[in-house]
C-alpha atoms as a PDB file:
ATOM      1  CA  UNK A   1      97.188  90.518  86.267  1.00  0.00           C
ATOM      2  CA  UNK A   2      93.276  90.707  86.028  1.00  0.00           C
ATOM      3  CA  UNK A   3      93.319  86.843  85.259  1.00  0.00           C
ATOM      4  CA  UNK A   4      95.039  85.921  88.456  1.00  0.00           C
ATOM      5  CA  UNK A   5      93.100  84.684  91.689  1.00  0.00           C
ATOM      6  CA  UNK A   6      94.566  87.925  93.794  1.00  0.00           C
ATOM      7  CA  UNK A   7      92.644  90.297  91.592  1.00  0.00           C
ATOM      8  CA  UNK A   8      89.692  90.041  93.578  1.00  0.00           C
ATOM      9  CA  UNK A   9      91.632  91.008  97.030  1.00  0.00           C
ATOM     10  CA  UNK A  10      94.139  93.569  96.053  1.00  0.00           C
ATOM     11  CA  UNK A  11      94.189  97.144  94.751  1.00  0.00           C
ATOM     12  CA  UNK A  12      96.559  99.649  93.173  1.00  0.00           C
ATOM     13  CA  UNK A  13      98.771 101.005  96.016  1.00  0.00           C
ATOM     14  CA  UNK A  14      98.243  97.365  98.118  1.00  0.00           C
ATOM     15  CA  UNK A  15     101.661  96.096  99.951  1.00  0.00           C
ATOM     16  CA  UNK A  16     101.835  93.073 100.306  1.00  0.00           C
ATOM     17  CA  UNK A  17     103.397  92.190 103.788  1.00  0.00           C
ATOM     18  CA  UNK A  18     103.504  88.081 104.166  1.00  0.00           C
ATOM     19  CA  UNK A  19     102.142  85.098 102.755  1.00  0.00           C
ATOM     20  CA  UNK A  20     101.469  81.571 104.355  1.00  0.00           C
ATOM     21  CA  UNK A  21     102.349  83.276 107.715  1.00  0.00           C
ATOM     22  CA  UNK A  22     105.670  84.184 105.908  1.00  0.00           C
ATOM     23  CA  UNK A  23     106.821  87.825 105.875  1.00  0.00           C
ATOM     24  CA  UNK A  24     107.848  89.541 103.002  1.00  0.00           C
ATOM     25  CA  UNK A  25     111.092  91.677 103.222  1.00  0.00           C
ATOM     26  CA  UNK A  26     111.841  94.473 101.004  1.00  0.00           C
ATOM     27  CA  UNK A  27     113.353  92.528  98.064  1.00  0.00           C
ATOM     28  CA  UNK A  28     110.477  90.559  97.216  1.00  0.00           C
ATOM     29  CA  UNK A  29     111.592  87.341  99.561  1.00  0.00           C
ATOM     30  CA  UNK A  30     111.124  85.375 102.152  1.00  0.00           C
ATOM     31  CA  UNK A  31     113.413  82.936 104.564  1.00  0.00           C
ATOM     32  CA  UNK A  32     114.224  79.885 103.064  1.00  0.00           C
ATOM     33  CA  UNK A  33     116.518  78.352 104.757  1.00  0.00           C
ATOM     34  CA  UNK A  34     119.238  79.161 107.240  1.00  0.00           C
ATOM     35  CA  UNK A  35     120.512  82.243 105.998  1.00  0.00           C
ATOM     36  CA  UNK A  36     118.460  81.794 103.011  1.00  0.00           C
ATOM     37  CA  UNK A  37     116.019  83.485 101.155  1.00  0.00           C
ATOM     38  CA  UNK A  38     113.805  82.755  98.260  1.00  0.00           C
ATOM     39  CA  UNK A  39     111.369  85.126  96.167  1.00  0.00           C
ATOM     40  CA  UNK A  40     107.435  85.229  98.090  1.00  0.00           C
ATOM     41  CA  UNK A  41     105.848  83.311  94.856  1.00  0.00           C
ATOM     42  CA  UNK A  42     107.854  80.136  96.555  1.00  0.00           C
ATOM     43  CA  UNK A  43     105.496  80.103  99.144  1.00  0.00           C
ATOM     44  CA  UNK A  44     102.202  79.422  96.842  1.00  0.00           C
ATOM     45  CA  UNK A  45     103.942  77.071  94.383  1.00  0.00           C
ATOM     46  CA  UNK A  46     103.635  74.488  97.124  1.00  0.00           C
ATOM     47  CA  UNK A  47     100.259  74.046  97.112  1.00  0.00           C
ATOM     48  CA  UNK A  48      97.687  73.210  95.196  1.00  0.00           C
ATOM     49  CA  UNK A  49      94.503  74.981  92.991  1.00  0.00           C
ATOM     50  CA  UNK A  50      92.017  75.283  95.770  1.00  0.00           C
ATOM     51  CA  UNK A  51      94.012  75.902  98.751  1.00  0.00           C
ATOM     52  CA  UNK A  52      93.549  78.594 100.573  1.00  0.00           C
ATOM     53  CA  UNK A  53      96.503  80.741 101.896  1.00  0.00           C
ATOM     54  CA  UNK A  54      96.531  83.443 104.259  1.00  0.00           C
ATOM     55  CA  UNK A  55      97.787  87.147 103.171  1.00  0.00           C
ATOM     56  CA  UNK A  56      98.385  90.308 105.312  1.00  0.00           C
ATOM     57  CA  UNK A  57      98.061  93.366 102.764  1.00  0.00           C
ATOM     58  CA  UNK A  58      98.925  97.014 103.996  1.00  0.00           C
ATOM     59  CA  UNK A  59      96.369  99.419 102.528  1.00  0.00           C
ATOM     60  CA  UNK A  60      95.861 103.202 103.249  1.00  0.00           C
ATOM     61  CA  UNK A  61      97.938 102.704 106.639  1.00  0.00           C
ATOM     62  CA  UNK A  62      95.704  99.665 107.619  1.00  0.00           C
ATOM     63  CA  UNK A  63      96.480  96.098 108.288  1.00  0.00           C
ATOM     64  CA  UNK A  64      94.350  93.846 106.464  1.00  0.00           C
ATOM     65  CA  UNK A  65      94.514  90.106 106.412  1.00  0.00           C
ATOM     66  CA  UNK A  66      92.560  87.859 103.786  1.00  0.00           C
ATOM     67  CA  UNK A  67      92.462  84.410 102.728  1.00  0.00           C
ATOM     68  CA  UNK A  68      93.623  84.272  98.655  1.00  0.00           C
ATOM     69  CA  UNK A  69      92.067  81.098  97.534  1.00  0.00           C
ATOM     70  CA  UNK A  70      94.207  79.516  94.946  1.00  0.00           C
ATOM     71  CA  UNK A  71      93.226  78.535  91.340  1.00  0.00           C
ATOM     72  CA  UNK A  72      94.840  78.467  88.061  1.00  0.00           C
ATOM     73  CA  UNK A  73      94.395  81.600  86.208  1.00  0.00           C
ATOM     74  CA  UNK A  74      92.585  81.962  83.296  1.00  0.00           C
ATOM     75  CA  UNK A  75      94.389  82.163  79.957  1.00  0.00           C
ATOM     76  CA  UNK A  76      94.578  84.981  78.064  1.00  0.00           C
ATOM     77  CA  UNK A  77      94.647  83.453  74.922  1.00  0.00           C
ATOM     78  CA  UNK A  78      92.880  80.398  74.396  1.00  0.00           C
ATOM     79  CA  UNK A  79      95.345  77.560  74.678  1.00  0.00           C
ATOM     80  CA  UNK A  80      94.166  75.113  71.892  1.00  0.00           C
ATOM     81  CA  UNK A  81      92.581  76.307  68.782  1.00  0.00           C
ATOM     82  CA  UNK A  82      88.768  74.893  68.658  1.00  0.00           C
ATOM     83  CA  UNK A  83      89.657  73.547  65.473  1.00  0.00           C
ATOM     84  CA  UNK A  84      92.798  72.464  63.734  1.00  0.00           C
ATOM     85  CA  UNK A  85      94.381  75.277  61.747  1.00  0.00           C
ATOM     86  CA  UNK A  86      93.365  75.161  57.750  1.00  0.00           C
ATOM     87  CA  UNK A  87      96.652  74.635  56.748  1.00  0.00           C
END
């Protein structure tokens, strides 16, 4: 999503291998809990806009690892009409 706060670190063709320290297995999760396991976006709704949480992102056979500072994405479509609709 251009909107979101990863935008800026990833590209097309970027794996993303853990978050918060956490790695990511094939499905799309990481350990919850013994024997558990919970989809990655778990691990981000924790904290808080302005946090900063630290990614490990395969690209072209390379190991990178980046800090994704966390905001709240930008909307789309506005959220509230600048004026009240003429109806």
């Amino acid at each position: 999503e251009p909107a979101a706060p990863a935008a800026a670190l990833l590209q097309e063709r970027d794996v993303l291998l853990s978050v918060g320290g956490q790695p990511i297995g094939g499905g799309g999760t990481i350990h919850f809990r013994r024997r558990e396991r919970i989809a990655f976006p778990y691990a981000t709704s924790r904290l808080c806009p302005g946090d900063g949480v630290q990614i490990e992102v395969l690209r072209r056979g390379e190991v990178h690892r980046r800090t994704l500072e966390l905001a709240w994405p930008l909307p789309l479509v506005p959220m509230h009409p600048p004026q009240p609709p003429a109806y």
